[in-house]
N, C-alpha and C. Protein backbone atom coordinates (compact mmCIF):
# COMPACT_ATOMS: atom_id res chain seq x y z
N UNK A 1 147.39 97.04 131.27
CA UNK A 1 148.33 97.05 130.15
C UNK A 1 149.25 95.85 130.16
N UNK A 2 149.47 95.08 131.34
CA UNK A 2 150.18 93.81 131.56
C UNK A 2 151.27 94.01 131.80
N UNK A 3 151.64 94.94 132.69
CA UNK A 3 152.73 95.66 133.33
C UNK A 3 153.14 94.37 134.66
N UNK A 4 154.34 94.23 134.10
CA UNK A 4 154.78 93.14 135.34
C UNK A 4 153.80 92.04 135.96
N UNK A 5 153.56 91.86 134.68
CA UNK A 5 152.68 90.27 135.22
C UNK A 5 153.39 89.39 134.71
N UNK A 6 152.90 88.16 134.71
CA UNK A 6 153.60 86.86 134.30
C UNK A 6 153.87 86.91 132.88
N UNK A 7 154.60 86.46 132.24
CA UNK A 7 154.85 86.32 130.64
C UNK A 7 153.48 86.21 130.02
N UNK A 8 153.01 84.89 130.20
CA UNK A 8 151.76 84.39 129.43
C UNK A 8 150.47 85.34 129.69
N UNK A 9 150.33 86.14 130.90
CA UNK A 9 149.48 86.50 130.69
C UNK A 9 150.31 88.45 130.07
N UNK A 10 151.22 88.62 130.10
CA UNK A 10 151.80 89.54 128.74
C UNK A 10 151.23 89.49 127.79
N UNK A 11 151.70 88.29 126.86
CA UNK A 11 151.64 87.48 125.25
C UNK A 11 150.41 87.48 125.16
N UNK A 12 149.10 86.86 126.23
CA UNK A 12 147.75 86.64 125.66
C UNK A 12 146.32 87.35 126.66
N UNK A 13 146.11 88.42 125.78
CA UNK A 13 145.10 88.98 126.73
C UNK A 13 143.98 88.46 127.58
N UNK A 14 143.36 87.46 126.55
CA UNK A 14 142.17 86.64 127.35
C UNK A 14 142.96 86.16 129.24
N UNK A 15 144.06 85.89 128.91
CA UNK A 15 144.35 85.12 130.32
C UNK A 15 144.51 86.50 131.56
N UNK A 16 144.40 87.47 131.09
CA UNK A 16 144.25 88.79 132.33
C UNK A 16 143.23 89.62 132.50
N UNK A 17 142.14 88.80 132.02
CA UNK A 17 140.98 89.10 131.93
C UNK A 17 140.21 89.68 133.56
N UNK A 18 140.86 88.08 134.32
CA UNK A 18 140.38 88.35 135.29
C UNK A 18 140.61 89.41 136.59
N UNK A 19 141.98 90.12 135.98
CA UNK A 19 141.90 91.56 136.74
C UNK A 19 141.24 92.42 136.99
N UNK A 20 140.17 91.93 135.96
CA UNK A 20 139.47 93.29 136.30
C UNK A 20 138.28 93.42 137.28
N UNK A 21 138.14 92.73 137.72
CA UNK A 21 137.40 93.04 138.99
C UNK A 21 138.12 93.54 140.36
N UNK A 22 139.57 93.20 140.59
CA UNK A 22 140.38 93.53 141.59
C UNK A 22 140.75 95.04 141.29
N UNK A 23 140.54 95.54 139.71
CA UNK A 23 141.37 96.73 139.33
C UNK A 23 140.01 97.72 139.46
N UNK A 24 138.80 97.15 139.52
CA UNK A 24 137.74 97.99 139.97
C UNK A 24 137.53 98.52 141.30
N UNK A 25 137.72 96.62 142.29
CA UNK A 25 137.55 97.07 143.97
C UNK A 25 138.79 97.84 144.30
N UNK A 26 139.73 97.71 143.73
CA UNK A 26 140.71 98.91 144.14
C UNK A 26 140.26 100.13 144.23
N UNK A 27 139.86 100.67 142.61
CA UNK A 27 139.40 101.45 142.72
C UNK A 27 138.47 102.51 143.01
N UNK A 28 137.44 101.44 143.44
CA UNK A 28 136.43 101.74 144.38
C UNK A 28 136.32 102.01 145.84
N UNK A 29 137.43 101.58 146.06
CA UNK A 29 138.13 101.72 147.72
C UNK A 29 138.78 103.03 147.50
N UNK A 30 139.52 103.45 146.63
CA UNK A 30 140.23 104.78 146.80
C UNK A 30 139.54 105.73 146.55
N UNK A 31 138.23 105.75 145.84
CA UNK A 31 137.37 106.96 146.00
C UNK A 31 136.77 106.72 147.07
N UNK A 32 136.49 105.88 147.77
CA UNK A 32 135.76 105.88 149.27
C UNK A 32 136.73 106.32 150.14
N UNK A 33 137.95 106.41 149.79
CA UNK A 33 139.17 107.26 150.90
C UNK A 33 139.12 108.44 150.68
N UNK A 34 138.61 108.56 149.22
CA UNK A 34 139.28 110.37 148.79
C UNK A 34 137.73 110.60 147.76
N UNK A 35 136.90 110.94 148.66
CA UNK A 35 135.21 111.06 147.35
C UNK A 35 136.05 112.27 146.85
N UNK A 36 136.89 113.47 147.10
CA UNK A 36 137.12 114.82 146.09
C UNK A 36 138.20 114.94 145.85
N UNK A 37 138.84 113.68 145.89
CA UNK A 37 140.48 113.78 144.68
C UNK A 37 140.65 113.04 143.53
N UNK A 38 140.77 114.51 142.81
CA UNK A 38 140.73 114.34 141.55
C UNK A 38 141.16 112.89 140.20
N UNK A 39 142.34 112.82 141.49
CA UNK A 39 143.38 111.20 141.26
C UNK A 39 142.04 110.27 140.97
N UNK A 40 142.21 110.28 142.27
CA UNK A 40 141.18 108.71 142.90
C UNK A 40 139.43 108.81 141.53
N UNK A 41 139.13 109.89 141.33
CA UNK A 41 138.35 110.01 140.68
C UNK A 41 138.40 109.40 139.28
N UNK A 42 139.72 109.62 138.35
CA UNK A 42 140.32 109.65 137.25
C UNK A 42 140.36 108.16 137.32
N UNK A 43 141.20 107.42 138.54
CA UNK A 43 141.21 106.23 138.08
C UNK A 43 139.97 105.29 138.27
N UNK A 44 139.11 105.76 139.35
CA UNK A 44 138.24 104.76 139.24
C UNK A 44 137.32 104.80 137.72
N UNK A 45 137.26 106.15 137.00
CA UNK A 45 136.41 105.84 135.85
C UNK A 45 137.25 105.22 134.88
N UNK A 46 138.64 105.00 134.84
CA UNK A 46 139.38 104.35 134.23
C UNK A 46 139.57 102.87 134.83
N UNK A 47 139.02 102.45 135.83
CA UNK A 47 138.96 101.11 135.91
C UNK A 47 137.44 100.91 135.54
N UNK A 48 136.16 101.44 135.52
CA UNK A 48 135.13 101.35 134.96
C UNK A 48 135.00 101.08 133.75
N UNK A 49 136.01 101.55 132.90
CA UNK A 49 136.13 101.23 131.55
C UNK A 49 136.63 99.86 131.37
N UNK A 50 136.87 98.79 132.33
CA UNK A 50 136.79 97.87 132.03
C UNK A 50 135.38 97.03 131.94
N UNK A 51 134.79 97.49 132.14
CA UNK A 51 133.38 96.95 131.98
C UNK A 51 132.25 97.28 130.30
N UNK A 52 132.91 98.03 129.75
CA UNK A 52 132.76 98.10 128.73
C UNK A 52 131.46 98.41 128.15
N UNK A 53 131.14 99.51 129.18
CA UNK A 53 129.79 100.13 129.58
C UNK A 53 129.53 101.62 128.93
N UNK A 54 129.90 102.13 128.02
CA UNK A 54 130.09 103.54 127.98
C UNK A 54 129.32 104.66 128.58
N UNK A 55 127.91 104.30 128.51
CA UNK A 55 127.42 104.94 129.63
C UNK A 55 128.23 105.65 131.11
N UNK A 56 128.29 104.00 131.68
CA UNK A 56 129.06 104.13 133.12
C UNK A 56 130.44 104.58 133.04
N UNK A 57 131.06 104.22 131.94
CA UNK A 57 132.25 105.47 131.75
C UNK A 57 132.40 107.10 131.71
N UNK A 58 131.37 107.34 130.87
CA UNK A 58 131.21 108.65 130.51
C UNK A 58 130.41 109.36 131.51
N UNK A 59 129.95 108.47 132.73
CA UNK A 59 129.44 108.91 134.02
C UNK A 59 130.69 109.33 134.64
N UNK A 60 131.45 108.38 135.11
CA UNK A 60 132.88 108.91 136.08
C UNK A 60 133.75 109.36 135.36
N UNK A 61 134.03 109.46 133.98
CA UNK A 61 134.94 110.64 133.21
C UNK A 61 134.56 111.77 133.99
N UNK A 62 133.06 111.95 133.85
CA UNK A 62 132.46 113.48 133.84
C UNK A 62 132.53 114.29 135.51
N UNK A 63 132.55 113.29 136.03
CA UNK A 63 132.66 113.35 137.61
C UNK A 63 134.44 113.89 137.92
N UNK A 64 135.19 113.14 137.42
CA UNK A 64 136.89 113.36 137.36
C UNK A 64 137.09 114.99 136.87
N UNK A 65 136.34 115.31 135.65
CA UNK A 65 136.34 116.55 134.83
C UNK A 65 135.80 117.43 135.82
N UNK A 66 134.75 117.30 136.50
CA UNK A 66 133.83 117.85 137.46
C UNK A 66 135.47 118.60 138.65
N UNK A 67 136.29 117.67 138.63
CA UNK A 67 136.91 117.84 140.13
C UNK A 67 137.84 119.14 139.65
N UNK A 68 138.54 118.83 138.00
CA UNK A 68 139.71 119.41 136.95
C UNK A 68 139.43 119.21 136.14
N UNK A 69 138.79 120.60 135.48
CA UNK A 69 138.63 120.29 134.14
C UNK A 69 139.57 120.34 133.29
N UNK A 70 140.50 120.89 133.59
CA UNK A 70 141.62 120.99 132.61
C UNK A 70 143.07 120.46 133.36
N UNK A 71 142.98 118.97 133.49
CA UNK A 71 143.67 118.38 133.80
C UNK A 71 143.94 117.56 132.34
N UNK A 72 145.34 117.40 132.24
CA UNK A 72 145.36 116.88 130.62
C UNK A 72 145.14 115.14 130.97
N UNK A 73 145.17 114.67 132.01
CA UNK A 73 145.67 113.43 132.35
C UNK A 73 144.26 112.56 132.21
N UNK A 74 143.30 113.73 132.45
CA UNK A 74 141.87 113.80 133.10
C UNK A 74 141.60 113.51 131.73
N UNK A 75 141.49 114.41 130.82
CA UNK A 75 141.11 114.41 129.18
C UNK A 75 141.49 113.44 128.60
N UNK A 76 142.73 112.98 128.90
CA UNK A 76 143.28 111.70 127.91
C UNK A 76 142.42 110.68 128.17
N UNK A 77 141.46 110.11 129.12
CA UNK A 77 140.36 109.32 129.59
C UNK A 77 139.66 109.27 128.18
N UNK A 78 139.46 110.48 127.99
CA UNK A 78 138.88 110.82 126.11
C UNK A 78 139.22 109.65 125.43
N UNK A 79 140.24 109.12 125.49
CA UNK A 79 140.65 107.94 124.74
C UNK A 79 139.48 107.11 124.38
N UNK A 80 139.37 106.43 125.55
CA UNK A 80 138.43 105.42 125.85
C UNK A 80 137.17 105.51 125.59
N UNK A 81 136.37 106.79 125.32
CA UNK A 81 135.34 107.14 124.93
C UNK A 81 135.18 106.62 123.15
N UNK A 82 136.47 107.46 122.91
CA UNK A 82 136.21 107.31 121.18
C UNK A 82 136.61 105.50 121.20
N UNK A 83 137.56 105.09 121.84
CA UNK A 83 137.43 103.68 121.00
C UNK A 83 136.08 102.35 122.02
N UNK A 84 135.42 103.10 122.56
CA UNK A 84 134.00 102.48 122.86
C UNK A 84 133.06 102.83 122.17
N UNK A 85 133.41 104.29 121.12
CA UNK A 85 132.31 104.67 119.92
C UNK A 85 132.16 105.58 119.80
N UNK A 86 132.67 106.24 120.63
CA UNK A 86 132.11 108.12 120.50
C UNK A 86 133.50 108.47 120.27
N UNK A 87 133.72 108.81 118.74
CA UNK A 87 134.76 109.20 118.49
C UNK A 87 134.99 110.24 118.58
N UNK A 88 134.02 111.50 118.26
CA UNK A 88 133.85 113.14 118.33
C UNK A 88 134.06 113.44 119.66
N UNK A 89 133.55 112.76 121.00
CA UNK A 89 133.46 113.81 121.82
C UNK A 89 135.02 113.23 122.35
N UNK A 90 134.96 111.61 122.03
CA UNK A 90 136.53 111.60 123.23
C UNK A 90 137.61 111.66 122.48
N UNK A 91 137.87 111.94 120.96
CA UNK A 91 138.63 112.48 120.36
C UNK A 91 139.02 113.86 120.70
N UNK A 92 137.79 114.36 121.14
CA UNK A 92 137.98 116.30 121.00
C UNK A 92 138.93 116.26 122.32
N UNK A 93 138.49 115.10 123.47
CA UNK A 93 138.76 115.69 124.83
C UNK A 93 140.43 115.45 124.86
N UNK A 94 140.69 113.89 123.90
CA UNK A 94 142.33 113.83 123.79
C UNK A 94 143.33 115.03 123.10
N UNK A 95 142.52 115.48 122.07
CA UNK A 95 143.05 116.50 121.47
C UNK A 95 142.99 117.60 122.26
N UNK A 96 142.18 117.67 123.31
CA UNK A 96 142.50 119.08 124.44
C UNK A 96 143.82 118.53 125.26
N UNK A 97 143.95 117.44 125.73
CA UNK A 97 144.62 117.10 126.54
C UNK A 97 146.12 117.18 126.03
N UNK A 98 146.01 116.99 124.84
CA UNK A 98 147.50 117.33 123.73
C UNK A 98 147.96 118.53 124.02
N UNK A 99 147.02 119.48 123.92
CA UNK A 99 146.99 120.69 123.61
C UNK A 99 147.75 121.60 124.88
N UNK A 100 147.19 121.13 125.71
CA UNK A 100 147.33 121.45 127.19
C UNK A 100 148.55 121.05 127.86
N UNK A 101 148.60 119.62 127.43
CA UNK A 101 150.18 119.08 128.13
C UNK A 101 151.49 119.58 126.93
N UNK A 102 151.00 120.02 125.71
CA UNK A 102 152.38 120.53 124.82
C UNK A 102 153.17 118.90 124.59
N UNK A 103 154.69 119.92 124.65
CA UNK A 103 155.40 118.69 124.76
C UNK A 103 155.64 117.26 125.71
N UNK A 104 154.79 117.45 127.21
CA UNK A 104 154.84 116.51 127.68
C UNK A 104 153.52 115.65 127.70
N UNK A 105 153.13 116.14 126.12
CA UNK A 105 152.00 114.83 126.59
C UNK A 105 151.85 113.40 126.47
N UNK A 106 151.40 112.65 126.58
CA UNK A 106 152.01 111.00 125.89
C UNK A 106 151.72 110.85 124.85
N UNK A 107 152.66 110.23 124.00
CA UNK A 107 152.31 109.12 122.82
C UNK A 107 151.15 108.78 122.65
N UNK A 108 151.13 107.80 123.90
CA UNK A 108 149.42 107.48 123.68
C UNK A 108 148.43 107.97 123.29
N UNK A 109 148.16 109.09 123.44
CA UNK A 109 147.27 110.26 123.57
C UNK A 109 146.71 110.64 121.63
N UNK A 110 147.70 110.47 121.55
CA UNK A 110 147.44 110.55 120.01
C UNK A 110 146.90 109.33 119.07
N UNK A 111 146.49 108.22 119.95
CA UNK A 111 145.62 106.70 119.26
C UNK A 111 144.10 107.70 119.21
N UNK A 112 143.58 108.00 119.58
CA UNK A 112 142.20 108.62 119.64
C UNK A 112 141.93 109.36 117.86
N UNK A 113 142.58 110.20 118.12
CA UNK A 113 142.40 110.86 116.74
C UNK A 113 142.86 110.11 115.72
N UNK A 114 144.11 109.21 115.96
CA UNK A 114 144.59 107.97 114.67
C UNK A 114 143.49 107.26 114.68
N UNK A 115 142.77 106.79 115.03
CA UNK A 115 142.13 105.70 115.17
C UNK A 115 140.81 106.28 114.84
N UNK A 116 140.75 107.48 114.94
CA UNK A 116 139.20 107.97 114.60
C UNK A 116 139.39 108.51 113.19
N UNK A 117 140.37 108.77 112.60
CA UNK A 117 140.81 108.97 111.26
C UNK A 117 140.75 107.74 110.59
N UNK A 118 141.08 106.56 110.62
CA UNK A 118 141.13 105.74 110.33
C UNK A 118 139.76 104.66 109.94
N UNK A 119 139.05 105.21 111.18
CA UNK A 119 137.62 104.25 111.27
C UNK A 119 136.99 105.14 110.30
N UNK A 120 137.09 106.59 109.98
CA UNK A 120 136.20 107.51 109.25
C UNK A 120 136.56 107.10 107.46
N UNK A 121 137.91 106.89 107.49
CA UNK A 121 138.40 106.55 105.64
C UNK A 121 139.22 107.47 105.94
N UNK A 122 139.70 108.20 106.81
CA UNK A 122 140.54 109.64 106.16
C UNK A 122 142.28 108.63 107.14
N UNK A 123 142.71 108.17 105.89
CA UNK A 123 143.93 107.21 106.15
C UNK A 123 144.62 107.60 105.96
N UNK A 124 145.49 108.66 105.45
CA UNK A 124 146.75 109.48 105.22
C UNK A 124 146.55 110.26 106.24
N UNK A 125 145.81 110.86 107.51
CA UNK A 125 146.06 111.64 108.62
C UNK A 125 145.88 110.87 109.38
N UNK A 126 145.01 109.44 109.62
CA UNK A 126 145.65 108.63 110.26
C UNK A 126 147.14 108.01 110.63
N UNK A 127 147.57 107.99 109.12
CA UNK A 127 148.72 107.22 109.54
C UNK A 127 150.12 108.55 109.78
N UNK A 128 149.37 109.28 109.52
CA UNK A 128 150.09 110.68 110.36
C UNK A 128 149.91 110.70 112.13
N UNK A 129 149.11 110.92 112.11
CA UNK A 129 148.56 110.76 113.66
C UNK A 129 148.87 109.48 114.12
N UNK A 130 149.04 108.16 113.66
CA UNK A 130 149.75 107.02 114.30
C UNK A 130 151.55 107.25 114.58
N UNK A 131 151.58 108.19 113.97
CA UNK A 131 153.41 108.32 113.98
C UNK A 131 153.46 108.70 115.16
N UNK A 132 152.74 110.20 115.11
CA UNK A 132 153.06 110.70 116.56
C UNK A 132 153.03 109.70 117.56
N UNK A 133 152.53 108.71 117.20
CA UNK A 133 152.14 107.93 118.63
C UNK A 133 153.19 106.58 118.57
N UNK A 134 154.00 106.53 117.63
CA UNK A 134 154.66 105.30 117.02
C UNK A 134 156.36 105.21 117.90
N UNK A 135 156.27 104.03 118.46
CA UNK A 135 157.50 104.02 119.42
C UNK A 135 158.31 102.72 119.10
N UNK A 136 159.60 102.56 118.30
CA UNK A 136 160.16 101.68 117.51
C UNK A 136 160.32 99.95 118.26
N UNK A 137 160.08 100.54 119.19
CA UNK A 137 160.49 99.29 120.31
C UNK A 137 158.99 98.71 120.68
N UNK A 138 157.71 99.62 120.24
CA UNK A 138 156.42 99.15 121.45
C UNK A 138 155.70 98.04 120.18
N UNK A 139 155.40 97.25 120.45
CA UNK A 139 154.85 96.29 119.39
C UNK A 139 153.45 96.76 118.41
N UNK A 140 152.93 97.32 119.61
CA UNK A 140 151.60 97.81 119.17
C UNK A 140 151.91 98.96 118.10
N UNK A 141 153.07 99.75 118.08
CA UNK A 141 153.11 100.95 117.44
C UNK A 141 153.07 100.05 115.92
N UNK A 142 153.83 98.86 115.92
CA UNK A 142 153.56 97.89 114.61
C UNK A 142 152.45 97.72 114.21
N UNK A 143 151.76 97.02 114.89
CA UNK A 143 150.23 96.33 114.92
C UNK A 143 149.48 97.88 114.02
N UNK A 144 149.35 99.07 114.46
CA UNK A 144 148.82 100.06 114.26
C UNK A 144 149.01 100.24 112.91
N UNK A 145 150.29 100.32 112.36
CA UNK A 145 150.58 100.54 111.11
C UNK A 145 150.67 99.77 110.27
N UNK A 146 150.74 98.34 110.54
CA UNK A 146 150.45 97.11 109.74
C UNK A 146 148.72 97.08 109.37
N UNK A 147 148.12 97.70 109.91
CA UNK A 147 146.57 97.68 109.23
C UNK A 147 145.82 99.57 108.79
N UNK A 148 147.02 100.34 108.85
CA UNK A 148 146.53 101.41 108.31
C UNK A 148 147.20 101.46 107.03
N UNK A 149 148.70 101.04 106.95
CA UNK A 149 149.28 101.09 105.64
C UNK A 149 148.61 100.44 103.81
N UNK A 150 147.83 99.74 104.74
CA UNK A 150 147.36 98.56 103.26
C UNK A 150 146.41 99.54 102.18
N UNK A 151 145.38 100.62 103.37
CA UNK A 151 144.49 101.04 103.03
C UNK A 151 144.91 102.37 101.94
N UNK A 152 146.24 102.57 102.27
CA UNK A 152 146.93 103.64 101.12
C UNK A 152 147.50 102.83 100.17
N UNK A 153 147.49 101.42 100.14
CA UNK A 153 148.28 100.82 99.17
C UNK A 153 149.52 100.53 99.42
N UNK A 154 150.02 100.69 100.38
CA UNK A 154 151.49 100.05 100.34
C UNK A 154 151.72 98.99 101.44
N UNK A 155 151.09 98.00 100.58
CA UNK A 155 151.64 96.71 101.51
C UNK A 155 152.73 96.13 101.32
N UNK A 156 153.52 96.57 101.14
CA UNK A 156 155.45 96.52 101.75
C UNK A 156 155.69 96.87 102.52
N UNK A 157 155.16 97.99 102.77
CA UNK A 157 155.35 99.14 104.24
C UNK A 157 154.76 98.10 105.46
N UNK A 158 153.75 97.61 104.50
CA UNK A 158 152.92 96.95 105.94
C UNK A 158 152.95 95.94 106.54
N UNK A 159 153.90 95.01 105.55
CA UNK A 159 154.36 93.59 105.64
C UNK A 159 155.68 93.53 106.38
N UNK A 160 156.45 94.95 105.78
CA UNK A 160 157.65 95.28 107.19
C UNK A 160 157.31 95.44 108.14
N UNK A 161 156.06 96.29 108.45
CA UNK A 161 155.62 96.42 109.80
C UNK A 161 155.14 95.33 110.67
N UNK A 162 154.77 94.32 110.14
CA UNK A 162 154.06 92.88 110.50
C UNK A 162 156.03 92.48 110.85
N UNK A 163 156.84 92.47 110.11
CA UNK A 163 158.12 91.50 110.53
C UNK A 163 158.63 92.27 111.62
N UNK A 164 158.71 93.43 112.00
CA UNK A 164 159.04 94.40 113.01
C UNK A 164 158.32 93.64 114.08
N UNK A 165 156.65 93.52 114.27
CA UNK A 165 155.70 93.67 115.41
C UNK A 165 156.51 91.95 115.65
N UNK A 166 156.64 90.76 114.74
CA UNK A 166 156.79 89.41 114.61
C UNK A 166 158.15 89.50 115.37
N UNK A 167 159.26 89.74 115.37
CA UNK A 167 160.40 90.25 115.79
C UNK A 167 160.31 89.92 117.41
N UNK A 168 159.27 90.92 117.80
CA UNK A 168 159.13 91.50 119.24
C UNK A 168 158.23 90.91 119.94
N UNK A 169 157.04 90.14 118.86
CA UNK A 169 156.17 89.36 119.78
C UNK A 169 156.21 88.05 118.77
N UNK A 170 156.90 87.17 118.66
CA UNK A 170 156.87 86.08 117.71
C UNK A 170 155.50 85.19 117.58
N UNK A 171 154.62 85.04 118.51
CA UNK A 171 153.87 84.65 118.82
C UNK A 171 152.37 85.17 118.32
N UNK A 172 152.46 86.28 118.05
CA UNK A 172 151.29 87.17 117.42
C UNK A 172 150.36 87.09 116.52
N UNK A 173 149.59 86.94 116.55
CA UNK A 173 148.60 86.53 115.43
C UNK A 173 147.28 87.76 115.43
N UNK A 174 147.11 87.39 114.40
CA UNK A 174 145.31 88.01 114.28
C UNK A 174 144.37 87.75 115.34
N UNK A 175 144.43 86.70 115.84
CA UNK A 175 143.05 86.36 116.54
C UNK A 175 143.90 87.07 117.91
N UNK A 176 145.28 87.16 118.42
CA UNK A 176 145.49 88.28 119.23
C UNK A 176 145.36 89.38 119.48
N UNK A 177 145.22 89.64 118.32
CA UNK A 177 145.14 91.35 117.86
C UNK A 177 143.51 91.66 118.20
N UNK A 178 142.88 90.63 117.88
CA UNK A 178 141.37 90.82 118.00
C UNK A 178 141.18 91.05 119.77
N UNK A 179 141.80 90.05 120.20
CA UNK A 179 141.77 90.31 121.88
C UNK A 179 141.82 91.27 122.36
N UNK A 180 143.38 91.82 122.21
CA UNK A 180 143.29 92.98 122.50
C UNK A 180 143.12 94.33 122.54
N UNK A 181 142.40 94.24 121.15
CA UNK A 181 141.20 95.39 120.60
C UNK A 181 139.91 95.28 121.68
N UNK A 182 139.43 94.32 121.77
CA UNK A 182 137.72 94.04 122.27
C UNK A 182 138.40 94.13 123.90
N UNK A 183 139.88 93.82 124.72
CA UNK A 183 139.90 94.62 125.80
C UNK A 183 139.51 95.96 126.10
N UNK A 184 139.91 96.38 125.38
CA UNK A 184 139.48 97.99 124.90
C UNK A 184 138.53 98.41 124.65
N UNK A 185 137.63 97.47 124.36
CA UNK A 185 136.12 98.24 124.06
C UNK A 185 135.82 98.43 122.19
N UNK A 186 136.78 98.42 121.64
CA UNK A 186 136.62 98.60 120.33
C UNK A 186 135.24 97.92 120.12
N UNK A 187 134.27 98.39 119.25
CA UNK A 187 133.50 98.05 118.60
C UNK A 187 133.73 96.91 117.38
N UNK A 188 133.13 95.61 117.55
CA UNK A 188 133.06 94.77 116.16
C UNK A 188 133.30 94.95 115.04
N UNK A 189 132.67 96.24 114.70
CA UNK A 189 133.34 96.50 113.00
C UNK A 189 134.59 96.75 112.94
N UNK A 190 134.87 97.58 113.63
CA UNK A 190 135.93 98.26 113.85
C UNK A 190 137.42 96.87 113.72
N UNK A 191 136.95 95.85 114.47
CA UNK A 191 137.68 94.69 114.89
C UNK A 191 137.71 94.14 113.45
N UNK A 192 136.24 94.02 112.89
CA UNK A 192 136.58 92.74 111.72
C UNK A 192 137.29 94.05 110.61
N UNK A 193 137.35 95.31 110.32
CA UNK A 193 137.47 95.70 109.42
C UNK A 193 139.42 95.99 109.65
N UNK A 194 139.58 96.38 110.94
CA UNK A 194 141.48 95.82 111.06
C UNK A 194 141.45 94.53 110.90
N UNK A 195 141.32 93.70 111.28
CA UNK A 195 141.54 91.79 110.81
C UNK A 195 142.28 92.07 109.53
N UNK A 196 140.92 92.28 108.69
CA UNK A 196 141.32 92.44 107.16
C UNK A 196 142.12 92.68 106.55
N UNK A 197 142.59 94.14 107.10
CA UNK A 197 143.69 94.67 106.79
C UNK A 197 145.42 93.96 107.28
N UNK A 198 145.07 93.30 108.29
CA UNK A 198 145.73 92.77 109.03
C UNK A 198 146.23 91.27 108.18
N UNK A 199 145.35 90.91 107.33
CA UNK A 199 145.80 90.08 106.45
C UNK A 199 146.31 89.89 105.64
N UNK A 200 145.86 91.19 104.95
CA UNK A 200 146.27 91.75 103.93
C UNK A 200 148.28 92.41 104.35
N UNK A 201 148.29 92.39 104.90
CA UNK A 201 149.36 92.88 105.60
C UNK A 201 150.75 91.66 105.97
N UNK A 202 149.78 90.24 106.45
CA UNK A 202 150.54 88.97 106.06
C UNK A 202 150.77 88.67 107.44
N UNK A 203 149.68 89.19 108.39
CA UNK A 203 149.70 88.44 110.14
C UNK A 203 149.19 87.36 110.34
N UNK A 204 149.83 86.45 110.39
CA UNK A 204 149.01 84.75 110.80
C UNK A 204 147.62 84.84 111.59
N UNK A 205 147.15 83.82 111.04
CA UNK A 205 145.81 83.92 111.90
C UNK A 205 145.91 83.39 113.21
């Protein structure tokens, strides 16, 4: 997520690319300490998802689930499923994980179903489901709503949301936004069809 790293590699995803092989052997070392904790399980298929394999994701999700199935922390992994493509099954598993944690579940947790509303056309429960997840200060909560708003027609809403995200990351552009979608696994369409919106919206290229 670019948690206490250097500025530049903050601002531009391509340059923290190369973590991810250290964020794998980590995690590959802590399930060789702990093969039946549940932890160590959870994160290594969450550092697997940097490889952008869904297969090999949805292998060590299932293994983590295997340990707790009804661990909400475990389910939110669901995330990563739907925005590598399978929106049904790792939508369903975030929406258990909601369900389960109540009020303490994260923000985050609720991009799965926004985002799978969104990719489907159904854009007014998207941009419902982006609220829940919308945090005035997090940039991305901008980014999110600067390319769902256009699609209801109100690009005022969405052009504020672009001066909000501009505010906090001055530096921001489209071809950033693309970065750090395809970190994630997002699928191509998915990428060129936010761009669009994203233009429409008034984010520099």
């Amino acid at each position: 997520m670019g948690i206490g790293l250097p500025s530049d590699q903050i601002q531009h995803t391509d340059k923290r690319l190369y973590l991810n092989e250290e964020i794998l052997r980590g995690a590959t070392r802590a399930v060789e300490l702990a093969p039946d904790d549940a932890f160590a399980q959870r994160t290594y298929a969450l550092a697997m998802s940097t490889k952008c394999q869904i297969h090999l994701y949805r292998q060590e999700l299932e293994k983590a689930l295997a340990l707790n199935s009804n661990d909400a922390r475990t389910l939110s992994g669901g995330m990563w499923l739907a925005f590598m493509g399978d929106w049904d099954d790792g939508t369903a598993m975030a929406e258990k994980a909601i369900r389960l944690a109540g009020p303490n579940a994260s923000f985050a947790w609720w991009l799965a179903p926004a985002k799978r509303h969104w990719w489907k056309g159904e854009y007014q429960q998207a941009l419902e489901d982006f609220r829940h997840a919308y945090l005035e200060g997090f940039w991305l909560s901008h980014l999110d709503q600067a390319y769902a708003l256009p699609f209801l027609g109100r690009f005022d809403e969405a052009k504020a949301e672009v001066g909000k995200l501009l505010k906090l990351r001055p530096d921001f552009t489209i071809r950033e936004a693309d970065s750090y979608y395809r970190m994630f696994c997002f699928q191509p369409e998915y990428i060129e069809k936010m761009n669009s919106a994203l233009r429409q919206a008034g984010l520099p290229e």
